[in-house]
Each structure stands twice: as C-alpha cells, then as structure tokens.
N, C-alpha and C. Protein backbone atom coordinates (compact mmCIF):
# COMPACT_ATOMS: atom_id res chain seq x y z
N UNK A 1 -30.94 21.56 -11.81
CA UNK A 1 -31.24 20.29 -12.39
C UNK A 1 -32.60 19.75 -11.91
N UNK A 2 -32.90 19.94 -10.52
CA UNK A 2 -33.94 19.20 -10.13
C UNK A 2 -35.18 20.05 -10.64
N UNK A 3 -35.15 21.07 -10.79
CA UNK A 3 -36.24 22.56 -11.77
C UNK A 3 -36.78 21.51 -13.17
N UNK A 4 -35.21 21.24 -13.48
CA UNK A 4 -35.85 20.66 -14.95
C UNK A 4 -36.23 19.67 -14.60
N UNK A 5 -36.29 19.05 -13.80
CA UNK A 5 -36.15 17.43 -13.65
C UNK A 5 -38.27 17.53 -13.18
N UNK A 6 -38.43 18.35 -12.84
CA UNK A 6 -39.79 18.63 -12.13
C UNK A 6 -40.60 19.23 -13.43
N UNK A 7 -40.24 19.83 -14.13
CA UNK A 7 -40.48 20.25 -15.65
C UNK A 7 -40.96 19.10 -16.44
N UNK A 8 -39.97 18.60 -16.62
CA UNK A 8 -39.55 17.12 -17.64
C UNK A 8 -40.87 16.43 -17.14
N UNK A 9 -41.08 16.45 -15.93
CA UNK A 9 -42.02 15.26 -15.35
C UNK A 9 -43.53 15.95 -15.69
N UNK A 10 -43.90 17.18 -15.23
CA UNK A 10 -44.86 17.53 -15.33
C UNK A 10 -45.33 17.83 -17.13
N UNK A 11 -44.45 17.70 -18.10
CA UNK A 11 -44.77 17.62 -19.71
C UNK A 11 -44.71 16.23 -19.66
N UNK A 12 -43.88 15.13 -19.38
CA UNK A 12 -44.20 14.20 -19.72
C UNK A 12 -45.33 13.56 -19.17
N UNK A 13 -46.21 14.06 -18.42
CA UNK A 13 -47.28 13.77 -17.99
C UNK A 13 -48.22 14.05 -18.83
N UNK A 14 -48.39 15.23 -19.11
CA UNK A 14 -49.45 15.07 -20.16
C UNK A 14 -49.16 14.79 -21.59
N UNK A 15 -47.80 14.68 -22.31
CA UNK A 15 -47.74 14.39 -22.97
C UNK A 15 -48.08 12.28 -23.35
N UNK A 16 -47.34 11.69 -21.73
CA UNK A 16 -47.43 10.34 -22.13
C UNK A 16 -49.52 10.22 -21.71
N UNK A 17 -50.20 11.21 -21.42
CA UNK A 17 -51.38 10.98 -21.23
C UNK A 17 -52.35 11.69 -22.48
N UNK A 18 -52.09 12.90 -23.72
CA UNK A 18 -52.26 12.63 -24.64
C UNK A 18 -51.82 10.78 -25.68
N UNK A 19 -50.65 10.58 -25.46
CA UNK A 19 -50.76 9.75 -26.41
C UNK A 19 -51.50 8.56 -26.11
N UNK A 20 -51.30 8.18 -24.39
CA UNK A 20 -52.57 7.27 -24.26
C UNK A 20 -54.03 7.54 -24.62
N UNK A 21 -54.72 8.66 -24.44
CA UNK A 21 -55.65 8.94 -25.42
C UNK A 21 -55.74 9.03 -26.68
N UNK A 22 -54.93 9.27 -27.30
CA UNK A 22 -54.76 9.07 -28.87
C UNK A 22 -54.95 7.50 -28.91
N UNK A 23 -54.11 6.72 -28.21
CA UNK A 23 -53.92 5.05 -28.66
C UNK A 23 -55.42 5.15 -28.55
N UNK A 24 -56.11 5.40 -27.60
CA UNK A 24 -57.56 4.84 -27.14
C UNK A 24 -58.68 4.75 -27.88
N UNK A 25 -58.87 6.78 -28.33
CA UNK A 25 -59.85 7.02 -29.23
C UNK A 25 -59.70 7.14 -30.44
N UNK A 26 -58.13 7.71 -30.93
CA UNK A 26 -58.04 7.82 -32.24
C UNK A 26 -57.42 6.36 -33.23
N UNK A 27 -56.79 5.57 -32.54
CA UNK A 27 -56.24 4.57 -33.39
C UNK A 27 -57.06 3.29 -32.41
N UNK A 28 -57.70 3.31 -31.13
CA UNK A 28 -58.33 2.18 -30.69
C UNK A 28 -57.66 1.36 -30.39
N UNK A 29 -57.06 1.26 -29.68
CA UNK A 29 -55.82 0.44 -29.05
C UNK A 29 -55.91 0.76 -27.65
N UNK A 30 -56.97 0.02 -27.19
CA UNK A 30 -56.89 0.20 -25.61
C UNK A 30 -55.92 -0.65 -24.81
N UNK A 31 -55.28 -1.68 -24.90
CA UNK A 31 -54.08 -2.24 -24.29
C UNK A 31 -53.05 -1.39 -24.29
N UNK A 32 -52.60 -0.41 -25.84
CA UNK A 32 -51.86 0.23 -25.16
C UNK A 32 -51.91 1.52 -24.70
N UNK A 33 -52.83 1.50 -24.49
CA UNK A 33 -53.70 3.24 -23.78
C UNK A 33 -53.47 2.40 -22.47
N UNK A 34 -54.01 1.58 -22.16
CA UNK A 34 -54.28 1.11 -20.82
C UNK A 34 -52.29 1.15 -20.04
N UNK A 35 -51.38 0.44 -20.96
CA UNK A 35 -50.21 0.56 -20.34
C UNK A 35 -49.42 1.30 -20.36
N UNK A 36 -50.20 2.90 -21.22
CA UNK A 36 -49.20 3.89 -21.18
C UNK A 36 -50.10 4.94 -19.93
N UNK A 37 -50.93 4.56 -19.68
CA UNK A 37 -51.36 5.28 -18.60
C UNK A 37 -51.22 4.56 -17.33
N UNK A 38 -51.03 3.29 -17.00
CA UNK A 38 -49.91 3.01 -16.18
C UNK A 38 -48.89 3.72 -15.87
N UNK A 39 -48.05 3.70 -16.83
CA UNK A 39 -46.71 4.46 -16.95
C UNK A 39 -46.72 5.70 -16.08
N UNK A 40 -47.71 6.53 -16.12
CA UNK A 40 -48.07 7.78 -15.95
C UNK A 40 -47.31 7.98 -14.02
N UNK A 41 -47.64 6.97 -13.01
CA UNK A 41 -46.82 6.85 -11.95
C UNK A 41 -45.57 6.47 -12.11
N UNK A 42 -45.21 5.84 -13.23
CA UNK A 42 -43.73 6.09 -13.01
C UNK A 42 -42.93 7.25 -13.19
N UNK A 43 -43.44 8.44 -13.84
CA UNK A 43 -42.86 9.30 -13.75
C UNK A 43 -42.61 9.80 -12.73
N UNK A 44 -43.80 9.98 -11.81
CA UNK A 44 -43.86 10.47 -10.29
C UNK A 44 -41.96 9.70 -9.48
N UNK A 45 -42.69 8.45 -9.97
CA UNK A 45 -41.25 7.72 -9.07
C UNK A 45 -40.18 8.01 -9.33
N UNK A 46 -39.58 8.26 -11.31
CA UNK A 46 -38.62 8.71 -11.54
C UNK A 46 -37.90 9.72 -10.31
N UNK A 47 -38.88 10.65 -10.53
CA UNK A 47 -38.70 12.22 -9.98
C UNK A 47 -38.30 11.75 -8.67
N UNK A 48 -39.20 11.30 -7.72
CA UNK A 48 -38.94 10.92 -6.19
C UNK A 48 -37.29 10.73 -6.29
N UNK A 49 -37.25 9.23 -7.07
CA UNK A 49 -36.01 8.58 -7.20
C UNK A 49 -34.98 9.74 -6.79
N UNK A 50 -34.63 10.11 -8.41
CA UNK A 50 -33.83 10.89 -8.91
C UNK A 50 -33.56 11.91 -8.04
N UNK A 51 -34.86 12.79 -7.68
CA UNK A 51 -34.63 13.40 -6.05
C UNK A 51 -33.64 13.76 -5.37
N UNK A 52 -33.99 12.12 -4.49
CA UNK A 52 -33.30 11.37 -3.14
C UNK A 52 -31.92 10.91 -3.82
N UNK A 53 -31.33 10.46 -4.89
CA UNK A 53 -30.44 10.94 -5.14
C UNK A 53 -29.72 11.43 -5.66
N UNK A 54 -30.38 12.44 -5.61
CA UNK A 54 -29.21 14.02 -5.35
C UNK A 54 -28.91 14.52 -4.34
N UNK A 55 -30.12 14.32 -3.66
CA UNK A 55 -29.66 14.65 -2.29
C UNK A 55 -28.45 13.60 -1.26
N UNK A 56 -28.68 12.35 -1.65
CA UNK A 56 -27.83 11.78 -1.03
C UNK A 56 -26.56 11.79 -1.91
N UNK A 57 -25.83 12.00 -2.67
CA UNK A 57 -24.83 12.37 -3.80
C UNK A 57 -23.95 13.62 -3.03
N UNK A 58 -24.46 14.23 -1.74
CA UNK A 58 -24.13 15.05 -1.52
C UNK A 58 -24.07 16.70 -1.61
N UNK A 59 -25.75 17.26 -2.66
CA UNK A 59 -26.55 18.44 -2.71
C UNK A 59 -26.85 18.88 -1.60
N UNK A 60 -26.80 19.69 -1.71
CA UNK A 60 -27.86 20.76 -0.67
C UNK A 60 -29.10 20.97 -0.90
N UNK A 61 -29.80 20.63 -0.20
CA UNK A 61 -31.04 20.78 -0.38
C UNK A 61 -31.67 22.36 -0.79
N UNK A 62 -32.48 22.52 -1.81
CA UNK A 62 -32.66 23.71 -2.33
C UNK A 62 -34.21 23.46 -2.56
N UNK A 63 -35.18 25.05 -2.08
CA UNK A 63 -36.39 24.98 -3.09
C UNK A 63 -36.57 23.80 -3.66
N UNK A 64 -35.69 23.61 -4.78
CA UNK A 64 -36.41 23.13 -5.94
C UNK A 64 -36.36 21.39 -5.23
N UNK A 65 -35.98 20.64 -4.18
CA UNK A 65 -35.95 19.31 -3.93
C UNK A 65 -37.16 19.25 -3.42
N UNK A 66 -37.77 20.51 -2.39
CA UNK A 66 -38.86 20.47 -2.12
C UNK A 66 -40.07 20.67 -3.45
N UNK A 67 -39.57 21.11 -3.95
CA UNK A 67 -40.91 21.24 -5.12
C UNK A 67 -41.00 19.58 -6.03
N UNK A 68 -39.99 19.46 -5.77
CA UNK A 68 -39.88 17.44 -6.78
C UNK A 68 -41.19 16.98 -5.49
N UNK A 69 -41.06 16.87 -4.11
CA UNK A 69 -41.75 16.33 -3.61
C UNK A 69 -43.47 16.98 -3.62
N UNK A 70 -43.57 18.07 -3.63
CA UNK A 70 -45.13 18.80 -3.92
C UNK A 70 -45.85 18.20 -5.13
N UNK A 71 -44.88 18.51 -6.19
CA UNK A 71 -45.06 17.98 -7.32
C UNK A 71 -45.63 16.49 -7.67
N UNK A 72 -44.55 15.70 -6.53
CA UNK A 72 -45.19 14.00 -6.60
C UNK A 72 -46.36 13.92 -5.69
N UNK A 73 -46.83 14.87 -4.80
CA UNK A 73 -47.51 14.68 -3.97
C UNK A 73 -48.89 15.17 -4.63
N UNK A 74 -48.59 16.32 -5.03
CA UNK A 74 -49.99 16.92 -6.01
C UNK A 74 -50.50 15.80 -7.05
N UNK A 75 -49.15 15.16 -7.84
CA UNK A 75 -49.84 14.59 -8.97
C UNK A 75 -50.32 13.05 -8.21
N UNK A 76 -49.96 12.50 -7.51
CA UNK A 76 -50.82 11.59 -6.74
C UNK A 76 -52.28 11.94 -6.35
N UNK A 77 -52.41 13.18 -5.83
CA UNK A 77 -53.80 13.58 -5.30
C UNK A 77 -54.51 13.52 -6.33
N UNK A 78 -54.09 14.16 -7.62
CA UNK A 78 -54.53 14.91 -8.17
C UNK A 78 -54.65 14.45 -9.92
N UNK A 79 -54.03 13.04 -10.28
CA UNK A 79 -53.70 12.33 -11.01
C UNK A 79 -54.65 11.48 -11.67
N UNK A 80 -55.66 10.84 -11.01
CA UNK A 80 -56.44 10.03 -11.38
C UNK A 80 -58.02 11.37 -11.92
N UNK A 81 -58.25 12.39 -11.05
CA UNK A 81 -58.99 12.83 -11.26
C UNK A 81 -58.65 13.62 -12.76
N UNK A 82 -57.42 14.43 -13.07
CA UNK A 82 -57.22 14.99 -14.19
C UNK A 82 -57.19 14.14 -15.45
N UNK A 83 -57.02 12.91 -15.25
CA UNK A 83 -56.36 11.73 -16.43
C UNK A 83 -58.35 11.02 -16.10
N UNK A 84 -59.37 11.62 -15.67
CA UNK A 84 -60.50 11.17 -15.77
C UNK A 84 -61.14 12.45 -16.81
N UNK A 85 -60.54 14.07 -15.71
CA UNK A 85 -61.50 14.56 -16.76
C UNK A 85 -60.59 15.01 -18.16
N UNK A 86 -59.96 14.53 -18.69
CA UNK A 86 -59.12 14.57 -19.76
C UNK A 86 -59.70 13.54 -20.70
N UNK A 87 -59.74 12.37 -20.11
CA UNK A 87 -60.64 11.13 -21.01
C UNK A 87 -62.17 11.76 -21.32
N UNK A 88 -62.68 12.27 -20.47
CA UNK A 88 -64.02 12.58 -21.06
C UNK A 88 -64.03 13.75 -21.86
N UNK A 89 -63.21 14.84 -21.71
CA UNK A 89 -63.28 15.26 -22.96
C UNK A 89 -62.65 14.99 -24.10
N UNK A 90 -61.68 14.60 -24.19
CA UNK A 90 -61.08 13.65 -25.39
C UNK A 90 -62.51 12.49 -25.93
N UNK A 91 -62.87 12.12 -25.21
CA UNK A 91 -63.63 10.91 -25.61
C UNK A 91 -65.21 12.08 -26.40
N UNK A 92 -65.51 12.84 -25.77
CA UNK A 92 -66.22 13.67 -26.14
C UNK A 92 -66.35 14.10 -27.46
N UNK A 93 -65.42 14.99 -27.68
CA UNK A 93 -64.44 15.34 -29.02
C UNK A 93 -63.95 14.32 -29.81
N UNK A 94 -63.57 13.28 -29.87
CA UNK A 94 -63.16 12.32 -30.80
C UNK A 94 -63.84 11.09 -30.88
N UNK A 95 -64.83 10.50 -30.07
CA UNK A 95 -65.68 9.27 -30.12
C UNK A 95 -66.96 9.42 -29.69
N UNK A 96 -67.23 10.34 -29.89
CA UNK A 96 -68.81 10.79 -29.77
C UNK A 96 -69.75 10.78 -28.27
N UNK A 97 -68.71 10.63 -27.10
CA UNK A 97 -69.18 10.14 -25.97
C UNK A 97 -69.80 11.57 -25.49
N UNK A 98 -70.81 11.61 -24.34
CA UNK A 98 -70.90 12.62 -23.86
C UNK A 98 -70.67 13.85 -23.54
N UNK A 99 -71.07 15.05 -23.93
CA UNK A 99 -70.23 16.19 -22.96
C UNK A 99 -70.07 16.07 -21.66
N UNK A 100 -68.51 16.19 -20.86
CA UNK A 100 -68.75 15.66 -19.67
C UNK A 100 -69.12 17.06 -19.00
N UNK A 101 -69.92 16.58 -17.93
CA UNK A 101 -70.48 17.59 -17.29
C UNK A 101 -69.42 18.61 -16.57
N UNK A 102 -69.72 19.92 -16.06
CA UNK A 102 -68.53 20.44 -15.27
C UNK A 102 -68.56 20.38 -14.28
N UNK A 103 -68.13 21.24 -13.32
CA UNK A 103 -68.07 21.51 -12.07
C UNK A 103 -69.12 21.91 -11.58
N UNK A 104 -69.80 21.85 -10.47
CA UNK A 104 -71.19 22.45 -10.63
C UNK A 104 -70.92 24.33 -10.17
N UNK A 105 -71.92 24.80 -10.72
CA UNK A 105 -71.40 26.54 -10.44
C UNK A 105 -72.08 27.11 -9.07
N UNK A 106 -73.35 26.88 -8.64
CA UNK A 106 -73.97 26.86 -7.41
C UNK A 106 -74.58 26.54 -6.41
N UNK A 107 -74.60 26.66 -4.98
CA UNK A 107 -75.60 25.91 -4.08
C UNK A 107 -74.20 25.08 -3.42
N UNK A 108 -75.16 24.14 -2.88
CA UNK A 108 -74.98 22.89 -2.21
C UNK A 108 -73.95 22.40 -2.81
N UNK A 109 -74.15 21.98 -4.42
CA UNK A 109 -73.41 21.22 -5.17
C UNK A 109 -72.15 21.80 -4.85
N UNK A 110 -72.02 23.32 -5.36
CA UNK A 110 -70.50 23.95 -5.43
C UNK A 110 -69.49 23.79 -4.19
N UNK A 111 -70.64 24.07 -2.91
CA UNK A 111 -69.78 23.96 -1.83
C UNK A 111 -69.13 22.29 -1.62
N UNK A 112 -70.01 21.26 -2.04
CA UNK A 112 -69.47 19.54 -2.06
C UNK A 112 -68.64 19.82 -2.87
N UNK A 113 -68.40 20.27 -3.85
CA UNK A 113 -67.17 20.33 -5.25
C UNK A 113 -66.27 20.54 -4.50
N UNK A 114 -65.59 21.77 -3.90
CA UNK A 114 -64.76 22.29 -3.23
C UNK A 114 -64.15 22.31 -2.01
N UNK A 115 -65.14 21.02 -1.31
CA UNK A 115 -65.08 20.36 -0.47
C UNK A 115 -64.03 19.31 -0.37
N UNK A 116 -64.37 18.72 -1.52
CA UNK A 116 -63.75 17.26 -2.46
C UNK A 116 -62.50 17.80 -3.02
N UNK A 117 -62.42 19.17 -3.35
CA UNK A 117 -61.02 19.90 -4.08
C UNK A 117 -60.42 20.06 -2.47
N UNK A 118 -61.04 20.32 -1.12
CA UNK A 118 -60.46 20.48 -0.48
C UNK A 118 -59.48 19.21 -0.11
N UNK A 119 -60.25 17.95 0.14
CA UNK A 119 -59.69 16.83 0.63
C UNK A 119 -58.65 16.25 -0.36
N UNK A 120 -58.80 16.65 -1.13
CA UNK A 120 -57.63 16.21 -2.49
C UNK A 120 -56.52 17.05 -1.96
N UNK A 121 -56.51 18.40 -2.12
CA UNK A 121 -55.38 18.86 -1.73
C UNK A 121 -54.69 19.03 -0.09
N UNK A 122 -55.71 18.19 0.84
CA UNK A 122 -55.38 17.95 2.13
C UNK A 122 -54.47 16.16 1.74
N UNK A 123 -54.75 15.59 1.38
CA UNK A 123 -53.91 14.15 0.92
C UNK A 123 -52.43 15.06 -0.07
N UNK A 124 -52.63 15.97 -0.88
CA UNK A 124 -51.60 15.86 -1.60
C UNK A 124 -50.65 16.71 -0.26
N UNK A 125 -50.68 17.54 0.41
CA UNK A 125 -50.17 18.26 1.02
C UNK A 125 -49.60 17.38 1.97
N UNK A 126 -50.81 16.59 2.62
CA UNK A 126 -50.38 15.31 3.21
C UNK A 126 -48.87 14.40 3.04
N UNK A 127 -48.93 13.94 1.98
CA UNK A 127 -48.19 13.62 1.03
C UNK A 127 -47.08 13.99 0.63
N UNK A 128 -46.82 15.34 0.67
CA UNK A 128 -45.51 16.29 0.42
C UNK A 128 -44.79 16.13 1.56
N UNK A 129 -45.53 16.36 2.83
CA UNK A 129 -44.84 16.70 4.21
C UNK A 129 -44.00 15.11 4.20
N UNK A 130 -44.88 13.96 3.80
CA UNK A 130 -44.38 12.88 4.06
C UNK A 130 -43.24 12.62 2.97
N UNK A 131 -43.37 13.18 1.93
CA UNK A 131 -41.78 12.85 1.52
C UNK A 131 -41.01 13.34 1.42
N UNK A 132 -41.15 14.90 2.14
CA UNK A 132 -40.34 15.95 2.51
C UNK A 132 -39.65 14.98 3.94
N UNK A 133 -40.13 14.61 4.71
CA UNK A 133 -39.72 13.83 5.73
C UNK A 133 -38.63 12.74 5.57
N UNK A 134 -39.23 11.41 4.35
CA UNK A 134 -38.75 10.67 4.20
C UNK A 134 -37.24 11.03 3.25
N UNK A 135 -37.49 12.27 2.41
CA UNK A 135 -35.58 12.48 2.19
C UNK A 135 -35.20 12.74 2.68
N UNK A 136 -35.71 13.66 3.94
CA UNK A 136 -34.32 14.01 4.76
C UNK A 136 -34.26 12.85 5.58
N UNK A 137 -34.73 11.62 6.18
CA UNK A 137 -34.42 10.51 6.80
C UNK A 137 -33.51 9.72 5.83
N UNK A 138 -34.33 9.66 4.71
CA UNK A 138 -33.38 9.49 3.67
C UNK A 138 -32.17 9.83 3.46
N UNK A 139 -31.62 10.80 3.07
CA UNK A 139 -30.61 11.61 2.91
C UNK A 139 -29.08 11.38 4.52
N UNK A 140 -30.11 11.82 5.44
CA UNK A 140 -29.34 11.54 6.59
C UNK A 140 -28.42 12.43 6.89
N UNK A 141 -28.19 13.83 6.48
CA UNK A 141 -27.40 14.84 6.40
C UNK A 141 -28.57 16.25 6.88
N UNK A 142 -28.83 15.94 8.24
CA UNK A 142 -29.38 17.24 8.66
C UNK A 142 -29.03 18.90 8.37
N UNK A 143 -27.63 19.03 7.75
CA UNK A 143 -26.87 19.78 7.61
C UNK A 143 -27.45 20.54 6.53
N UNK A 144 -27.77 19.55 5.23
CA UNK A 144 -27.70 19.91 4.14
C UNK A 144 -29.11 19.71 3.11
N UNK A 145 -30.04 19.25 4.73
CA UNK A 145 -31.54 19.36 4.37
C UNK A 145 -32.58 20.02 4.94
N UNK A 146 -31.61 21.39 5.74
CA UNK A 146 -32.70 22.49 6.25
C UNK A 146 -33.63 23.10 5.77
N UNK A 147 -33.65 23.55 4.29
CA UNK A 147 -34.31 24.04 3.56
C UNK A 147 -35.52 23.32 3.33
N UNK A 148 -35.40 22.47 3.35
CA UNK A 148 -36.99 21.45 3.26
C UNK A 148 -37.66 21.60 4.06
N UNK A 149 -37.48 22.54 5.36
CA UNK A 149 -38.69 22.47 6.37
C UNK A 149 -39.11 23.07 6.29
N UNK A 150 -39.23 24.29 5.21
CA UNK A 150 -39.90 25.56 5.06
C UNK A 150 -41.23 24.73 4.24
N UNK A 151 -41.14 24.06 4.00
CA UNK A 151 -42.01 22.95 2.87
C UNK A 151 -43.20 22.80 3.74
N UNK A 152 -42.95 22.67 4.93
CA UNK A 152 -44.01 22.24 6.48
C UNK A 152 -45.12 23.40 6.12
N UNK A 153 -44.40 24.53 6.52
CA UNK A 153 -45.28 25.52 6.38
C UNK A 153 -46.12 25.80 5.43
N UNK A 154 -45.20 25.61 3.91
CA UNK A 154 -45.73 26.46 2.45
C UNK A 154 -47.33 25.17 2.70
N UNK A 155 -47.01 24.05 2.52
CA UNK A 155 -48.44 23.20 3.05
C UNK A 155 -49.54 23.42 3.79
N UNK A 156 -48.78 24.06 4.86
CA UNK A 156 -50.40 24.80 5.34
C UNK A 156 -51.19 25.80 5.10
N UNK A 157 -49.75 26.46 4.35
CA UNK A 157 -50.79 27.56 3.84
C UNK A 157 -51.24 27.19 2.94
N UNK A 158 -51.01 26.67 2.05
CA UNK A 158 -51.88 25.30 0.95
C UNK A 158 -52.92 25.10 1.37
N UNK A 159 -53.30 24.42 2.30
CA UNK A 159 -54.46 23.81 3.00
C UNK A 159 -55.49 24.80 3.42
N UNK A 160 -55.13 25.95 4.32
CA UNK A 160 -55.63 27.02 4.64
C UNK A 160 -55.95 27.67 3.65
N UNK A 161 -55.57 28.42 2.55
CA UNK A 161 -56.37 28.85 1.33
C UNK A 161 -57.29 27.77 0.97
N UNK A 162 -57.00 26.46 0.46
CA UNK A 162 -58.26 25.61 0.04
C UNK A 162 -59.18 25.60 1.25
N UNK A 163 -59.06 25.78 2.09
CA UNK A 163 -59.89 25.59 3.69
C UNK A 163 -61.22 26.75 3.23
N UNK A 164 -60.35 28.20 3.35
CA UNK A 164 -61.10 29.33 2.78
C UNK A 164 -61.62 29.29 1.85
N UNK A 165 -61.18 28.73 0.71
CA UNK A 165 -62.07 28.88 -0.30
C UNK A 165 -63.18 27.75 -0.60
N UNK A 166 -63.52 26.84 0.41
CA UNK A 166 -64.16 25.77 0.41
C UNK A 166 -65.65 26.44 1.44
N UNK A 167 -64.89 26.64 2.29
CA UNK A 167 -65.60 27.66 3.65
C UNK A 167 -66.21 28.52 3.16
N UNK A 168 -65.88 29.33 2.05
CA UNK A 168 -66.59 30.75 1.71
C UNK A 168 -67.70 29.99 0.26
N UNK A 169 -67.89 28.58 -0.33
CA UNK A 169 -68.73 28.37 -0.85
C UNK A 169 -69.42 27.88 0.04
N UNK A 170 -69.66 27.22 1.09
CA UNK A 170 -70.27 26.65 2.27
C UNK A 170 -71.49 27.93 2.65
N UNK A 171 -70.19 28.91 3.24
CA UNK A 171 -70.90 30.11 4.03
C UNK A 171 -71.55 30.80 3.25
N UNK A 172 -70.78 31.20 2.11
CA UNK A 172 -71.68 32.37 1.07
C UNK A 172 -71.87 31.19 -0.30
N UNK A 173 -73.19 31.04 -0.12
CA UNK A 173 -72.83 29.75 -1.56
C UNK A 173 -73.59 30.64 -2.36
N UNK A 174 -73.05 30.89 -4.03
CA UNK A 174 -73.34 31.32 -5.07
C UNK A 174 -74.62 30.91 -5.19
N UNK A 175 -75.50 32.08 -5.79
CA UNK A 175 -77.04 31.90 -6.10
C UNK A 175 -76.65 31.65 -8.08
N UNK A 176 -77.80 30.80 -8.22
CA UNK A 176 -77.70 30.85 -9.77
C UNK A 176 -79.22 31.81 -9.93
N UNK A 177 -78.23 33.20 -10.87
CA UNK A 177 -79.22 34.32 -11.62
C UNK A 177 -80.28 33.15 -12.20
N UNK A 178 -80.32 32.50 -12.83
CA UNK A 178 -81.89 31.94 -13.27
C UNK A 178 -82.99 31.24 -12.83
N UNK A 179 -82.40 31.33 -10.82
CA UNK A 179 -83.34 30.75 -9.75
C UNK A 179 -83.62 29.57 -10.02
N UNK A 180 -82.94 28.65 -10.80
CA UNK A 180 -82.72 27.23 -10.75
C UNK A 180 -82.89 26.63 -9.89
C-alpha cells in the first residue's frame, strides 16, 4: 500500500503541476495556477501523514515506509527547483518566454552546478534521516520499526555518490572542445 501510496504522490505531482501550468500559460489564470501549485506540498504531507499512520495502526515497518519518507524528503529539496525549471520551459513553449538556459556543461560553472545539486541532495537526505527518526518516535514501537534504520545508511551513500560526483567536476572539470 505504502508503494502505491508513494506512486500516487509522485504522478500527482506532476500531474497537479502540469495543470497548474496549463491554468497559467494556456488558459491564463494565474490565481489558480498560483493555488494549485500550493497544493503541490500537500501531497508531500498526505504521504508523511498517511505514512505515520500505518505505522502506528500497527504495520511493520517495511522498505517501502522508508521510501514515503526519501520521497518527502527529495521532493522538498528538490521541489521548488523542478516546478522552476518546468515553468520555464512550459513558459518557453507556450508563451513565448525565453529558452531557459541549461545546466552549464564546463569549467568552473559545472563544478558550482553540482555543487548546488550537491547541497540539495545533502538537505533532502538531511531530511529523510529526520523523518525516518520522527516515525519511529512517532510510531513508538521499536519492535516494528527496525527496518527504517537501514534508511541511515542508504543516505549516505546518497550523499557520498553526489560528494563524488561533485568532487570529480571540481578535480577533473570538463574542457569545452570549442576552447570557449
């Protein structure tokens, strides 16, 4: 249940964040673009909610309770920046606004990019541990919330790959072939 329940959340995310772009650029209705992208954290909370109780309902904690919390933790980190570059290309494509620029591909720039991808996913990871924490305080059944501490770890290794791959644009930073 909680698989789908982490499913459900991650389509209704971009689905309730297409239609706030639709209200925006295609029919021009920014009030309700503006309050359906609000909305967009309540899904996160649903999920939390819904979660915590199951777990307190008397579940066992499984994988998948830890992934409801990654999940809320990623799309917090990671939420405002995707629902930014989603507007600019939507806005791009349908209201004539700018191409938004990308990521930058070499140098200096790339290694700050990935830098910034690092610290995003150091808050979301952040973030997981902390509400991996707060259900099982929550919950209150040490018994039946062991499985969530494997969650500690899968995070660092989270962190540690983004670490490396932030480190290796730093150390070896991509040359651009046209000596730009």
């Amino acid at each position: 249940m909680i698989v789908t329940l982490v499913l459900a959340g991650e389509i209704g995310f971009w689905v309730v964040l297409a239609l706030a772009l639709t209200a925006r650029y295609l029919l021009r209705w920014r009030t309700v673009s503006s309050v359906l992208l609000l909305g967009l954290p309540l899904i996160d909370l649903a999920i939390l909610v819904l979660t915590v109780l199951d777990l307190r309902h008397g579940t066992v904690a499984t994988l998948a309770h830890g992934l409801a919390a990654a999940y809320v933790g990623f799309s917090v980190a990671y939420g405002h920046y995707l629902v930014r570059w989603a507007d600019g290309h939507v806005h791009h494509r349908f209201a004539g606004g700018p191409k938004p620029a990308g990521a930058p591909r070499y140098g200096a720039a790339r290694a700050r990019h990935e830098w910034l991808i690092f610290a995003r996913t150091t808050l979301a990871a952040g973030l997981t541990v902390v509400l991996i924490a707060a259900m099982t305080w929550l919950t209150d059944a040490p018994d039946r919330t062991g499985a969530l501490g494997g969650w500690y770890q899968r995070m660092g290794w989270v962190l540690a790959i983004s670490l490396v791959i932030a480190g290796s644009y730093t150390l070896f930073p991509k040359k651009d072939p046209a000596g730009r």
